[in-house]
PDB file of N, CA and C in Angstrom:
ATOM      1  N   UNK A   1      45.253  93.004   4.655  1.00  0.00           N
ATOM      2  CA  UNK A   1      45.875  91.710   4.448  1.00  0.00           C
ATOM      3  C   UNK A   1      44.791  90.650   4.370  1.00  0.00           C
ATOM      4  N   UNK A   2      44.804  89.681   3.084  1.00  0.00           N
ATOM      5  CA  UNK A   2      43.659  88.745   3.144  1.00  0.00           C
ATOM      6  C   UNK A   2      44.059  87.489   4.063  1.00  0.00           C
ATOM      7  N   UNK A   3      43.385  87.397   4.862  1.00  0.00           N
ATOM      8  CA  UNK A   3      43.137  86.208   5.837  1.00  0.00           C
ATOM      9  C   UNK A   3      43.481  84.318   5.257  1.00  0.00           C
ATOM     10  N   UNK A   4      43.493  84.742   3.938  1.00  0.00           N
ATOM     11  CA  UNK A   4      43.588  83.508   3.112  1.00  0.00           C
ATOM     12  C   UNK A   4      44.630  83.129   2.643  1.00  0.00           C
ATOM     13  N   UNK A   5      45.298  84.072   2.572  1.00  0.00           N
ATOM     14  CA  UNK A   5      46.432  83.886   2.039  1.00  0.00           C
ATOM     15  C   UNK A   5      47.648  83.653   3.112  1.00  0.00           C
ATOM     16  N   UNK A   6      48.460  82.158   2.674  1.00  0.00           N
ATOM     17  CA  UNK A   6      49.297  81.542   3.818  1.00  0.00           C
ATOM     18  C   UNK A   6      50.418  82.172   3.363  1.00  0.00           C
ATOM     19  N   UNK A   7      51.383  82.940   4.400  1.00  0.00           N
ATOM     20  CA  UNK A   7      52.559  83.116   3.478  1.00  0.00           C
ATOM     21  C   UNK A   7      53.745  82.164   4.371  1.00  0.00           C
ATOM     22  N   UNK A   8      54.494  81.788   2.785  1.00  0.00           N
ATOM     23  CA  UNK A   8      55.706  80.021   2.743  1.00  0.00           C
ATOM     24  C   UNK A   8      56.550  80.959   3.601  1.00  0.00           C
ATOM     25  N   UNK A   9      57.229  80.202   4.136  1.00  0.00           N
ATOM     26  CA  UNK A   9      58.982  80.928   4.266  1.00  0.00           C
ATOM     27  C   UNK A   9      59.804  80.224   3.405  1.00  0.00           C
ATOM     28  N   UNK A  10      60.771  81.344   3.427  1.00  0.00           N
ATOM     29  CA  UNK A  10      61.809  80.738   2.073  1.00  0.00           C
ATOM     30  C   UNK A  10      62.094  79.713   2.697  1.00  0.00           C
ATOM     31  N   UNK A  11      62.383  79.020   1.460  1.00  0.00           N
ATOM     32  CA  UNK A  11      63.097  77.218   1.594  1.00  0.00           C
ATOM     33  C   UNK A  11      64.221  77.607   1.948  1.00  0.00           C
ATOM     34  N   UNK A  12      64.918  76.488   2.883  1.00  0.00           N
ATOM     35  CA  UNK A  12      66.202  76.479   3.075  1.00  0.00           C
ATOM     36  C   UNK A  12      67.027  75.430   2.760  1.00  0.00           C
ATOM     37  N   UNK A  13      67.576  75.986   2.323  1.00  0.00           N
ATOM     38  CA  UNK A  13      69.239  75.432   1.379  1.00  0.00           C
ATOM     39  C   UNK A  13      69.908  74.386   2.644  1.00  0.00           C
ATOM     40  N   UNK A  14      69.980  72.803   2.136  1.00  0.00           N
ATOM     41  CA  UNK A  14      70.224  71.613   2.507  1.00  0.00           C
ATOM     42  C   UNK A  14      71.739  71.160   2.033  1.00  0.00           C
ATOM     43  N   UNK A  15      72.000  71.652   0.946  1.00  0.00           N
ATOM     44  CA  UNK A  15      72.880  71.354   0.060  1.00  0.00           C
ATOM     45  C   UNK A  15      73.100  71.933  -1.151  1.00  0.00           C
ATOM     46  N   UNK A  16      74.507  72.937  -0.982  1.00  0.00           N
ATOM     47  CA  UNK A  16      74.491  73.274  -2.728  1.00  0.00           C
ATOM     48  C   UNK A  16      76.487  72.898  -2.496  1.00  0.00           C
ATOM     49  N   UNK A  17      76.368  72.657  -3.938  1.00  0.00           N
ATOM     50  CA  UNK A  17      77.758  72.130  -4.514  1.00  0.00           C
ATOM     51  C   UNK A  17      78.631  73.276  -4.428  1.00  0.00           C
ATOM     52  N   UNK A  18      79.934  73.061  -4.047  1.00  0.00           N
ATOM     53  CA  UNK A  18      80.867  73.844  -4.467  1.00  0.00           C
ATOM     54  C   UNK A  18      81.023  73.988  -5.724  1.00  0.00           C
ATOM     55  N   UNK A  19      81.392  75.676  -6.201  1.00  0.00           N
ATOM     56  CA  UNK A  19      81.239  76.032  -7.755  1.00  0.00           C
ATOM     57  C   UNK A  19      82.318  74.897  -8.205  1.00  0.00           C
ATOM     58  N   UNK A  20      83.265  74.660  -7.926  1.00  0.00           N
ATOM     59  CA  UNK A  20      84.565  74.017  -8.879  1.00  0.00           C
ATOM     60  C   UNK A  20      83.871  72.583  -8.891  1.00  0.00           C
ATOM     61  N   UNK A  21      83.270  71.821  -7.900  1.00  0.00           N
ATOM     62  CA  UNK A  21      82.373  70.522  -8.385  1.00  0.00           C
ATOM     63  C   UNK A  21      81.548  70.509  -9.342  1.00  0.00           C
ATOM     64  N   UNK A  22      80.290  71.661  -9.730  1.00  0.00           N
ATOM     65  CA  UNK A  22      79.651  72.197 -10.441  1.00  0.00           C
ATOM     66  C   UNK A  22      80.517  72.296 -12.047  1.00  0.00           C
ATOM     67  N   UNK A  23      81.471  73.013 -11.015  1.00  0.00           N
ATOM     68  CA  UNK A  23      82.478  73.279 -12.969  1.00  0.00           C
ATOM     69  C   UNK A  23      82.912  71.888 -13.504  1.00  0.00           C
ATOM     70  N   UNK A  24      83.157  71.476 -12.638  1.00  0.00           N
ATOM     71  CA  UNK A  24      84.219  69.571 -12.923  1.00  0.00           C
ATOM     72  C   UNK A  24      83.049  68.910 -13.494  1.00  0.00           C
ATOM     73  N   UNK A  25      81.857  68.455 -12.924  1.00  0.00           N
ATOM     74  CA  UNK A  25      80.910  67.748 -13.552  1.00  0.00           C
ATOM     75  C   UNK A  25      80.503  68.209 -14.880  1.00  0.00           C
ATOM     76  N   UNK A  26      80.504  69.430 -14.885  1.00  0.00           N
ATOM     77  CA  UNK A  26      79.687  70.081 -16.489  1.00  0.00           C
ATOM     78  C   UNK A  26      81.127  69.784 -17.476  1.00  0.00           C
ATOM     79  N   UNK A  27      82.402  69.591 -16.871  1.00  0.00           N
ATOM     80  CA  UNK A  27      83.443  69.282 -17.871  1.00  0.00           C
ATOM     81  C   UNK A  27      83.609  67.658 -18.418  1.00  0.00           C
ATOM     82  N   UNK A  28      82.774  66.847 -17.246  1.00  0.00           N
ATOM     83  CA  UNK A  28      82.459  65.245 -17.058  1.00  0.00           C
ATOM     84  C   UNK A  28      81.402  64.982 -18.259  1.00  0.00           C
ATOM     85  N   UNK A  29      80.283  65.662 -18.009  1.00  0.00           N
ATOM     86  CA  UNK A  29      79.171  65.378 -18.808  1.00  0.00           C
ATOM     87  C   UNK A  29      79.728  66.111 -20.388  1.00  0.00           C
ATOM     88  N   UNK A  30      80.353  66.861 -20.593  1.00  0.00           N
ATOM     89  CA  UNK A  30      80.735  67.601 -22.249  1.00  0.00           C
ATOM     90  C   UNK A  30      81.507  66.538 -22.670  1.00  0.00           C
ATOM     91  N   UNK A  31      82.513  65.703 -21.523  1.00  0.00           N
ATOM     92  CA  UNK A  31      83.619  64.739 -22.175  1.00  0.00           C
ATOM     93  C   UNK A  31      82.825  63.748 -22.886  1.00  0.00           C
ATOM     94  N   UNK A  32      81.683  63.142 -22.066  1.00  0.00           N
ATOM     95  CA  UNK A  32      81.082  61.955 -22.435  1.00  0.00           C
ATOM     96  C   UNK A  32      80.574  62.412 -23.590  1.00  0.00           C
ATOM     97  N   UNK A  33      79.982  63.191 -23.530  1.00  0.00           N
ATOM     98  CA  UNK A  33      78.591  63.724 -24.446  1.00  0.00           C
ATOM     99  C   UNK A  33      79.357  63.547 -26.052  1.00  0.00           C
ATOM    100  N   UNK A  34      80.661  64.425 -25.936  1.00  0.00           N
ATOM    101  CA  UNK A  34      81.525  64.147 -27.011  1.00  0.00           C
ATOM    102  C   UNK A  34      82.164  63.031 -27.422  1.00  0.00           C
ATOM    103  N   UNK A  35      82.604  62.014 -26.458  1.00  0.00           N
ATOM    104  CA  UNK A  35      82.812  60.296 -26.638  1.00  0.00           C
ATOM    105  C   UNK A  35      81.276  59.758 -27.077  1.00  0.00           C
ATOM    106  N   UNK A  36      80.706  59.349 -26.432  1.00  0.00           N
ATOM    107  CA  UNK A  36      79.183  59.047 -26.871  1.00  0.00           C
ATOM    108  C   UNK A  36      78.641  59.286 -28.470  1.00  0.00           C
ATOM    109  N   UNK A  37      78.470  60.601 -28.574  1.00  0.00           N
ATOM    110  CA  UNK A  37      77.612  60.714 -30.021  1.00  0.00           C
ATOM    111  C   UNK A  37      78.328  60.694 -31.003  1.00  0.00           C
ATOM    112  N   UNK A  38      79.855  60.126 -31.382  1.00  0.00           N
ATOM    113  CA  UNK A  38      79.768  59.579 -32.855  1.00  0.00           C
ATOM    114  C   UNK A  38      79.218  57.948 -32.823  1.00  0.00           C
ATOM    115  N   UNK A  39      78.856  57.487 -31.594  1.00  0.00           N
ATOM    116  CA  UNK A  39      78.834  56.133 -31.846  1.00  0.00           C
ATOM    117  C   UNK A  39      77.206  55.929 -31.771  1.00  0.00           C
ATOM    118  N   UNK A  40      76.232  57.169 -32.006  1.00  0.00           N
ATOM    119  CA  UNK A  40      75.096  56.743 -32.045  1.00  0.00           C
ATOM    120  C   UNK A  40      74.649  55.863 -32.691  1.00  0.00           C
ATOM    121  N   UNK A  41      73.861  55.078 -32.445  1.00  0.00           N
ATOM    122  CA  UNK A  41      72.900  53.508 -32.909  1.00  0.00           C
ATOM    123  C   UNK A  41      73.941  52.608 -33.288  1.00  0.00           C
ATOM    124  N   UNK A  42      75.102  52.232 -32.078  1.00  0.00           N
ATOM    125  CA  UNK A  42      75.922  51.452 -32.083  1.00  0.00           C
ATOM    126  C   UNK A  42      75.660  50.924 -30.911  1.00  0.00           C
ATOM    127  N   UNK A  43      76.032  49.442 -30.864  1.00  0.00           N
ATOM    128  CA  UNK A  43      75.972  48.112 -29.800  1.00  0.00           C
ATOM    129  C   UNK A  43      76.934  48.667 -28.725  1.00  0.00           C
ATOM    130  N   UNK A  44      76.060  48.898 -27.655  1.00  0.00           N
ATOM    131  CA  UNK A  44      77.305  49.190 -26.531  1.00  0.00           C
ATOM    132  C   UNK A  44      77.169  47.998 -24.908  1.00  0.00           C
ATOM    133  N   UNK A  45      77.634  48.115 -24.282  1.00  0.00           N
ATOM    134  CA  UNK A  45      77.504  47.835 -22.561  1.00  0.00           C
ATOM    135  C   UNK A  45      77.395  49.098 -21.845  1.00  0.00           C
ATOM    136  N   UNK A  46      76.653  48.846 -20.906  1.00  0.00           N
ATOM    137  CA  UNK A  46      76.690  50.384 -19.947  1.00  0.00           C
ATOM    138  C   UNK A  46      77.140  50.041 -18.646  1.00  0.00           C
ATOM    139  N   UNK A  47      78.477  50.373 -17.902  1.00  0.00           N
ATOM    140  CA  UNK A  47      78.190  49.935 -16.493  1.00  0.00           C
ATOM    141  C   UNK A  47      77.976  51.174 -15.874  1.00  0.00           C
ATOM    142  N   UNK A  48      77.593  51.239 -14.516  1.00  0.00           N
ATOM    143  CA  UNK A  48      77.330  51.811 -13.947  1.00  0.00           C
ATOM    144  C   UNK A  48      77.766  51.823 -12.576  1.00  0.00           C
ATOM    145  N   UNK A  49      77.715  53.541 -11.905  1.00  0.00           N
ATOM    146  CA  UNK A  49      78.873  52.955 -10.617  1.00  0.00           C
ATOM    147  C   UNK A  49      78.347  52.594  -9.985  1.00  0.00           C
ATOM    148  N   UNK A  50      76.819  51.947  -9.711  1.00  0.00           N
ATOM    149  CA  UNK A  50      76.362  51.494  -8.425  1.00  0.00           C
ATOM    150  C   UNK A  50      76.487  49.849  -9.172  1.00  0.00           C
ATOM    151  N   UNK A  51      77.245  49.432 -10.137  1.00  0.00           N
ATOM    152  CA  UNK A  51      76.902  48.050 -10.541  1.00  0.00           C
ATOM    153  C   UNK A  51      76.298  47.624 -11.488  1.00  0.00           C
ATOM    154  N   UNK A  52      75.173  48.268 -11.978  1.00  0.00           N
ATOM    155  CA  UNK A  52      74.229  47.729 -12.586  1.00  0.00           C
ATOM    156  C   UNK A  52      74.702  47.704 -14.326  1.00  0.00           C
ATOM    157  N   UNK A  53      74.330  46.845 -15.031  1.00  0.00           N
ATOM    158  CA  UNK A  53      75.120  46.872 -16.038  1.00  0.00           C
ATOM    159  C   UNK A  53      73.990  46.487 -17.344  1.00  0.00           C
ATOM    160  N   UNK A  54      74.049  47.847 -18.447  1.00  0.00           N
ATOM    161  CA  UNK A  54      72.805  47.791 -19.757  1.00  0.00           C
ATOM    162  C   UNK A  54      73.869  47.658 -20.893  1.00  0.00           C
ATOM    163  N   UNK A  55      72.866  46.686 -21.897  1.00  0.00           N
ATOM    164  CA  UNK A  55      73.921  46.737 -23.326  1.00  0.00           C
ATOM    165  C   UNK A  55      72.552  47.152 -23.948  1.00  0.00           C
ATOM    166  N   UNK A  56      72.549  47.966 -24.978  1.00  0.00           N
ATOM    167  CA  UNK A  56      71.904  48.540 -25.953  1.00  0.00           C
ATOM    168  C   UNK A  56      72.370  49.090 -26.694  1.00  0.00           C
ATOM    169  N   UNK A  57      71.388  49.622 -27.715  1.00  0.00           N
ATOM    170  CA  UNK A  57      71.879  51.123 -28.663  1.00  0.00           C
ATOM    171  C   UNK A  57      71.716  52.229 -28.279  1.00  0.00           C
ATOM    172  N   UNK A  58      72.662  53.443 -28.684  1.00  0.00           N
ATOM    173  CA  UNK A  58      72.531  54.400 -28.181  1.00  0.00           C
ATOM    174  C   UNK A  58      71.999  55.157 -28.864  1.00  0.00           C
ATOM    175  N   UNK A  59      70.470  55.876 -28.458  1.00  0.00           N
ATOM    176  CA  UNK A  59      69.852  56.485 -29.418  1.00  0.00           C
ATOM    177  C   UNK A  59      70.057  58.063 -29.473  1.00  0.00           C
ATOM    178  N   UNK A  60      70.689  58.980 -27.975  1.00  0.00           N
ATOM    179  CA  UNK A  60      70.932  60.391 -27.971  1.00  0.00           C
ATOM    180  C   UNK A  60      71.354  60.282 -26.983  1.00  0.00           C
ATOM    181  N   UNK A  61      72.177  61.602 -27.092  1.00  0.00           N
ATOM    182  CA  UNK A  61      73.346  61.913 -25.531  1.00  0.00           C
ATOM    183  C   UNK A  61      72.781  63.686 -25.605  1.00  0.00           C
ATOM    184  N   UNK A  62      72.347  63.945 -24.519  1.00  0.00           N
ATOM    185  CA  UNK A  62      71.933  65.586 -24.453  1.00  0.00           C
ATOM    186  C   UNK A  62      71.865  65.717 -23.122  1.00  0.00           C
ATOM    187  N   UNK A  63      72.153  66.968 -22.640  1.00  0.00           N
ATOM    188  CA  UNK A  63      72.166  67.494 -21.410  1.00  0.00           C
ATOM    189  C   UNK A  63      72.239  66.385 -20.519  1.00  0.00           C
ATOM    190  N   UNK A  64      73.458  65.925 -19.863  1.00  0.00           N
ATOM    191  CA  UNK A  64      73.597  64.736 -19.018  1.00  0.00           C
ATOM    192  C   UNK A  64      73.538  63.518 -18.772  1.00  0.00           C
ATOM    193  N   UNK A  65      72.309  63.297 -20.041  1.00  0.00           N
ATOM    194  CA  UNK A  65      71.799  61.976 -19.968  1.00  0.00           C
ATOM    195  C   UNK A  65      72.042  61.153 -21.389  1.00  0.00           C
ATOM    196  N   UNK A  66      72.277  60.132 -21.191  1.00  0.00           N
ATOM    197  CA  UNK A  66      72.399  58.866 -22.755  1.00  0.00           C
ATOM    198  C   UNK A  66      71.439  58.250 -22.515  1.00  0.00           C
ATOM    199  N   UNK A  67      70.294  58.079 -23.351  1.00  0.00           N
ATOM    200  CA  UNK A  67      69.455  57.545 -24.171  1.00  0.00           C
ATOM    201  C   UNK A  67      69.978  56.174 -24.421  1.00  0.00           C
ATOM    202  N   UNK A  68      69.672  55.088 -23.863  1.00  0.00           N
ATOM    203  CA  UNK A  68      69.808  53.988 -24.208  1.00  0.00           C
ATOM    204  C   UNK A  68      68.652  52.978 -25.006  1.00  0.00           C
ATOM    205  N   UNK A  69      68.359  52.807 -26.091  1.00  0.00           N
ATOM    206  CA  UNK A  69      67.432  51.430 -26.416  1.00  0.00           C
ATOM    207  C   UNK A  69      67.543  49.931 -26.181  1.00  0.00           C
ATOM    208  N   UNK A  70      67.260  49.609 -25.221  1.00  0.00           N
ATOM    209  CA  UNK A  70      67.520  47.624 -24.590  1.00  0.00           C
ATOM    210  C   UNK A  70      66.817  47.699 -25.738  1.00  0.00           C
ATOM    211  N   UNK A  71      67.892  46.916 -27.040  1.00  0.00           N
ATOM    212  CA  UNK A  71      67.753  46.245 -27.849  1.00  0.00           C
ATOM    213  C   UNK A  71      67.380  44.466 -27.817  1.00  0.00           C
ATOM    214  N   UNK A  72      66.550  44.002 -29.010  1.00  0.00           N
ATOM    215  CA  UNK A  72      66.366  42.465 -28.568  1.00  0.00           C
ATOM    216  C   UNK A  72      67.911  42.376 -29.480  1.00  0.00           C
ATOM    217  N   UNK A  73      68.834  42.716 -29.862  1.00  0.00           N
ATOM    218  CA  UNK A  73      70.094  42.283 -29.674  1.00  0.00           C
ATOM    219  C   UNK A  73      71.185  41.956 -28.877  1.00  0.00           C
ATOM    220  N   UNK A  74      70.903  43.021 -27.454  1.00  0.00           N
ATOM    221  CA  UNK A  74      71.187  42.442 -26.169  1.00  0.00           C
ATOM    222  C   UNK A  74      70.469  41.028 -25.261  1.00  0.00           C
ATOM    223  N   UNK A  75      69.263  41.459 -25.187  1.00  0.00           N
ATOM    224  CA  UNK A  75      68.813  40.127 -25.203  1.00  0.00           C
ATOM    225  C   UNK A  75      68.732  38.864 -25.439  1.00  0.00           C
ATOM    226  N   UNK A  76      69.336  38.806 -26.876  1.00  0.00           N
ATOM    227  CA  UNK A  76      69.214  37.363 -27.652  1.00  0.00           C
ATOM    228  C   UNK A  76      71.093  37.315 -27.341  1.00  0.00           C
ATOM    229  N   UNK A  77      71.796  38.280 -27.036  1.00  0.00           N
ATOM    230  CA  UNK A  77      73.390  37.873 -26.762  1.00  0.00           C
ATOM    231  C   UNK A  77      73.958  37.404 -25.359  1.00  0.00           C
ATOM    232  N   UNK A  78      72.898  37.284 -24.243  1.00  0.00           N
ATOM    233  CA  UNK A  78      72.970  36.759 -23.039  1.00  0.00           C
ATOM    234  C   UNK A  78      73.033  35.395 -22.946  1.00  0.00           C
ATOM    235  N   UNK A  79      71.913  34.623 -22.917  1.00  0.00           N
ATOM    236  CA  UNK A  79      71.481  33.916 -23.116  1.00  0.00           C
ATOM    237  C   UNK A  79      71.375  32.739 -24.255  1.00  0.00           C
ATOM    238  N   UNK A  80      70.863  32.867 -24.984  1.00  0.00           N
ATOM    239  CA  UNK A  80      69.571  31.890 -26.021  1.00  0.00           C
ATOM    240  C   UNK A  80      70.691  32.086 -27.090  1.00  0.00           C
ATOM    241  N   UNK A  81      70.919  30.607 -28.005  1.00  0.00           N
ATOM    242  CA  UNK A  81      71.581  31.071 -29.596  1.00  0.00           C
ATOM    243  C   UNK A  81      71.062  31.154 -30.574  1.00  0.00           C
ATOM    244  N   UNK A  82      69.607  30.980 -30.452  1.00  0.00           N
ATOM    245  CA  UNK A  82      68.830  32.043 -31.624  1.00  0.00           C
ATOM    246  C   UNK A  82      67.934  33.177 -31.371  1.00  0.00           C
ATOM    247  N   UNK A  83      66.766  33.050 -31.938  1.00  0.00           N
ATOM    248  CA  UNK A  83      65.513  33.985 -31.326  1.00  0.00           C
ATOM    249  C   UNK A  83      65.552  33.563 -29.740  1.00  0.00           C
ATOM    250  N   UNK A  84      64.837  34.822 -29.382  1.00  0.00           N
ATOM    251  CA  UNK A  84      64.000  34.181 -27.372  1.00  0.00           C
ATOM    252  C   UNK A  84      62.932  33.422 -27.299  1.00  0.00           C
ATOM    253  N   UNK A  85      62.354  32.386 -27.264  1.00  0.00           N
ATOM    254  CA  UNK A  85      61.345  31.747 -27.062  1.00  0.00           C
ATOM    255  C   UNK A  85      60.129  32.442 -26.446  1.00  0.00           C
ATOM    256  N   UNK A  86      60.427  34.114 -26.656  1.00  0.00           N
ATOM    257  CA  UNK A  86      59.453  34.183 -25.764  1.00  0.00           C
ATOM    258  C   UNK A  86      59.424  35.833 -26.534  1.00  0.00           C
ATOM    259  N   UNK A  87      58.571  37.108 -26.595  1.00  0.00           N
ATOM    260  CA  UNK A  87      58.781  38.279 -27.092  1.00  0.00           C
ATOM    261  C   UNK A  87      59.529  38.898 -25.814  1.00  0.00           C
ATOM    262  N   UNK A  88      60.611  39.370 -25.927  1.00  0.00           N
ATOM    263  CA  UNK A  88      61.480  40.214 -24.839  1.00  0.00           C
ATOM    264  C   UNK A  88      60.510  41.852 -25.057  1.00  0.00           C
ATOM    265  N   UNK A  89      59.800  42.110 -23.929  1.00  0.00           N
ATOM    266  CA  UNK A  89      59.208  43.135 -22.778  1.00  0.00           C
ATOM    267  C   UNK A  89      60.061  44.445 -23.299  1.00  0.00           C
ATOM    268  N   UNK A  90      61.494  44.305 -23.494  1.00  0.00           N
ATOM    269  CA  UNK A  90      62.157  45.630 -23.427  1.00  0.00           C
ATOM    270  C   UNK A  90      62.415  45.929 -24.806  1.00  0.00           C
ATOM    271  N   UNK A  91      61.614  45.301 -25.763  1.00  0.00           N
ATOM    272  CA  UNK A  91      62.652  45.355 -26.753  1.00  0.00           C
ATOM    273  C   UNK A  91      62.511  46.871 -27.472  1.00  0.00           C
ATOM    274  N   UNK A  92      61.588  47.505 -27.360  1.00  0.00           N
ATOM    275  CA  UNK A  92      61.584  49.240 -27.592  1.00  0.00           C
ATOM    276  C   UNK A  92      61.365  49.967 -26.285  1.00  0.00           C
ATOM    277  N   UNK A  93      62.055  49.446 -25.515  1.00  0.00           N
ATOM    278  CA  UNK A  93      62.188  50.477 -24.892  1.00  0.00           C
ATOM    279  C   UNK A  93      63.517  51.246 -24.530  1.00  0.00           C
ATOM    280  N   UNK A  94      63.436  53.039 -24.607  1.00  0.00           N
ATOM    281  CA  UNK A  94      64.426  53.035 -23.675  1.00  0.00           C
ATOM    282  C   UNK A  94      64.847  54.104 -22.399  1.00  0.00           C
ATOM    283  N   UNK A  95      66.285  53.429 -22.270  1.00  0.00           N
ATOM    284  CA  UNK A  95      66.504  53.825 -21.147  1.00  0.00           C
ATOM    285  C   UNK A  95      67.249  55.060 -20.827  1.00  0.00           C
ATOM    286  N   UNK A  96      67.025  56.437 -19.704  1.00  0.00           N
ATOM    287  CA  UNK A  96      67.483  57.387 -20.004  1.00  0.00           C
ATOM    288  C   UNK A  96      68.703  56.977 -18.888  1.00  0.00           C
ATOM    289  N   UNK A  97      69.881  57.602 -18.672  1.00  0.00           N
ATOM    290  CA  UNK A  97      71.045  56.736 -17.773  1.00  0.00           C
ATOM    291  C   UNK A  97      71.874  58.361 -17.558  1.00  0.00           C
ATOM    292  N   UNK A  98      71.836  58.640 -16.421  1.00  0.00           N
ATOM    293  CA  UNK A  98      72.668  60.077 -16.173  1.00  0.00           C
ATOM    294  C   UNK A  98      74.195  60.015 -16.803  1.00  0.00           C
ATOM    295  N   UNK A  99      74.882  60.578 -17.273  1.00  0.00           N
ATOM    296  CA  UNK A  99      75.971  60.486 -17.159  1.00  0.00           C
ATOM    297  C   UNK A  99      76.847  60.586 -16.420  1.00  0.00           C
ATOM    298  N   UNK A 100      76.685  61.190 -15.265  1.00  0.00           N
ATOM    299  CA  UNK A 100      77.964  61.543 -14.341  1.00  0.00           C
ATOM    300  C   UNK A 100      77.628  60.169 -13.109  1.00  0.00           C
ATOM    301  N   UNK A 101      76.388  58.794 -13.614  1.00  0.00           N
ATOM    302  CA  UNK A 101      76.588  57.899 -12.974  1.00  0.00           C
ATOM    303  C   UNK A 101      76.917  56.462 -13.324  1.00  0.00           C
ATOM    304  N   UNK A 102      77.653  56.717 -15.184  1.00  0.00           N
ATOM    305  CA  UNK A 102      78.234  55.902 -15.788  1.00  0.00           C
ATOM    306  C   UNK A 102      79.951  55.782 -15.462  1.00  0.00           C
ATOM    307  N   UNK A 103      79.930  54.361 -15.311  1.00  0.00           N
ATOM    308  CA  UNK A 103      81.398  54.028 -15.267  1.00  0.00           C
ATOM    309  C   UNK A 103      82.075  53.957 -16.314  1.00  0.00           C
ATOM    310  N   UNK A 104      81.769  52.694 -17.052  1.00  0.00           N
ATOM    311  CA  UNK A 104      82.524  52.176 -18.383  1.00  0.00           C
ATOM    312  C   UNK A 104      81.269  52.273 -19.813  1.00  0.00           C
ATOM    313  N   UNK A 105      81.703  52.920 -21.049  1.00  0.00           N
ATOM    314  CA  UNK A 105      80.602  52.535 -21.846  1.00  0.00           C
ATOM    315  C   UNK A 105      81.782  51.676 -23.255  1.00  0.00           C
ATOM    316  N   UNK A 106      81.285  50.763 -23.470  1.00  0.00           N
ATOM    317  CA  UNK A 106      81.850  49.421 -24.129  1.00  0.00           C
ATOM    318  C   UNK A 106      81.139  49.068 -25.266  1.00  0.00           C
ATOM    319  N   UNK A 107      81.795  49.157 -26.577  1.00  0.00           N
ATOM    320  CA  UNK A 107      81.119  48.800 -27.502  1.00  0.00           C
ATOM    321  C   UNK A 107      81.648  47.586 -27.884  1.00  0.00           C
ATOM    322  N   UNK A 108      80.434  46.842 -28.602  1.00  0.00           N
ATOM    323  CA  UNK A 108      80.305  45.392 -28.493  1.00  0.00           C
ATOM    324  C   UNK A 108      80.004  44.982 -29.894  1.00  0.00           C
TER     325      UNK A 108
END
């Protein structure tokens, strides 16, 4: 036996989901996934259940997650009634947003 070698103990299991939660969410995320992508690179709102609330375009919906782009079309619709006086920071960027922690998605 080499002296060097540390041996792990198995990890122990903290938390695993009941299969039928497991099944319900993967039926959550297929619903969206299928609402979501005919409306790709369309003006939406995103809320979210902790509150937080994104309007962008939607650039892809895959395995769980929507692809959001904070468009400077959200930006310039808050606020300001023309351009921003200023270059908006987000304007290519985007945002990846789980699905099973979206509330409402709202097209605008």
């Amino acid at each position: 036996m080499n002296p060097y070698v540390v041996k792990r103990a198995e990890p122990q299991v903290i938390y695993k989901p009941d299969p039928a939660l497991v099944q319900h969410l993967k039926a959550v995320q297929d619903h969206v996934h299928a609402v979501c992508a005919p409306h790709t690179h369309k003006l939406v709102k995103v809320e979210m259940m902790d509150g937080d609330v994104f309007e962008g375009r939607i650039v892809h919906c895959d395995k769980g997650v929507l692809y959001l782009h904070l468009s400077t079309d959200a930006g310039e619709r808050g606020f300001f009634p023309g351009p921003t006086p200023f270059p908006n920071p987000y304007s290519n960027f985007v945002l990846p947003l789980v699905l099973f922690n979206l509330l409402t998605i709202s097209l605008l």
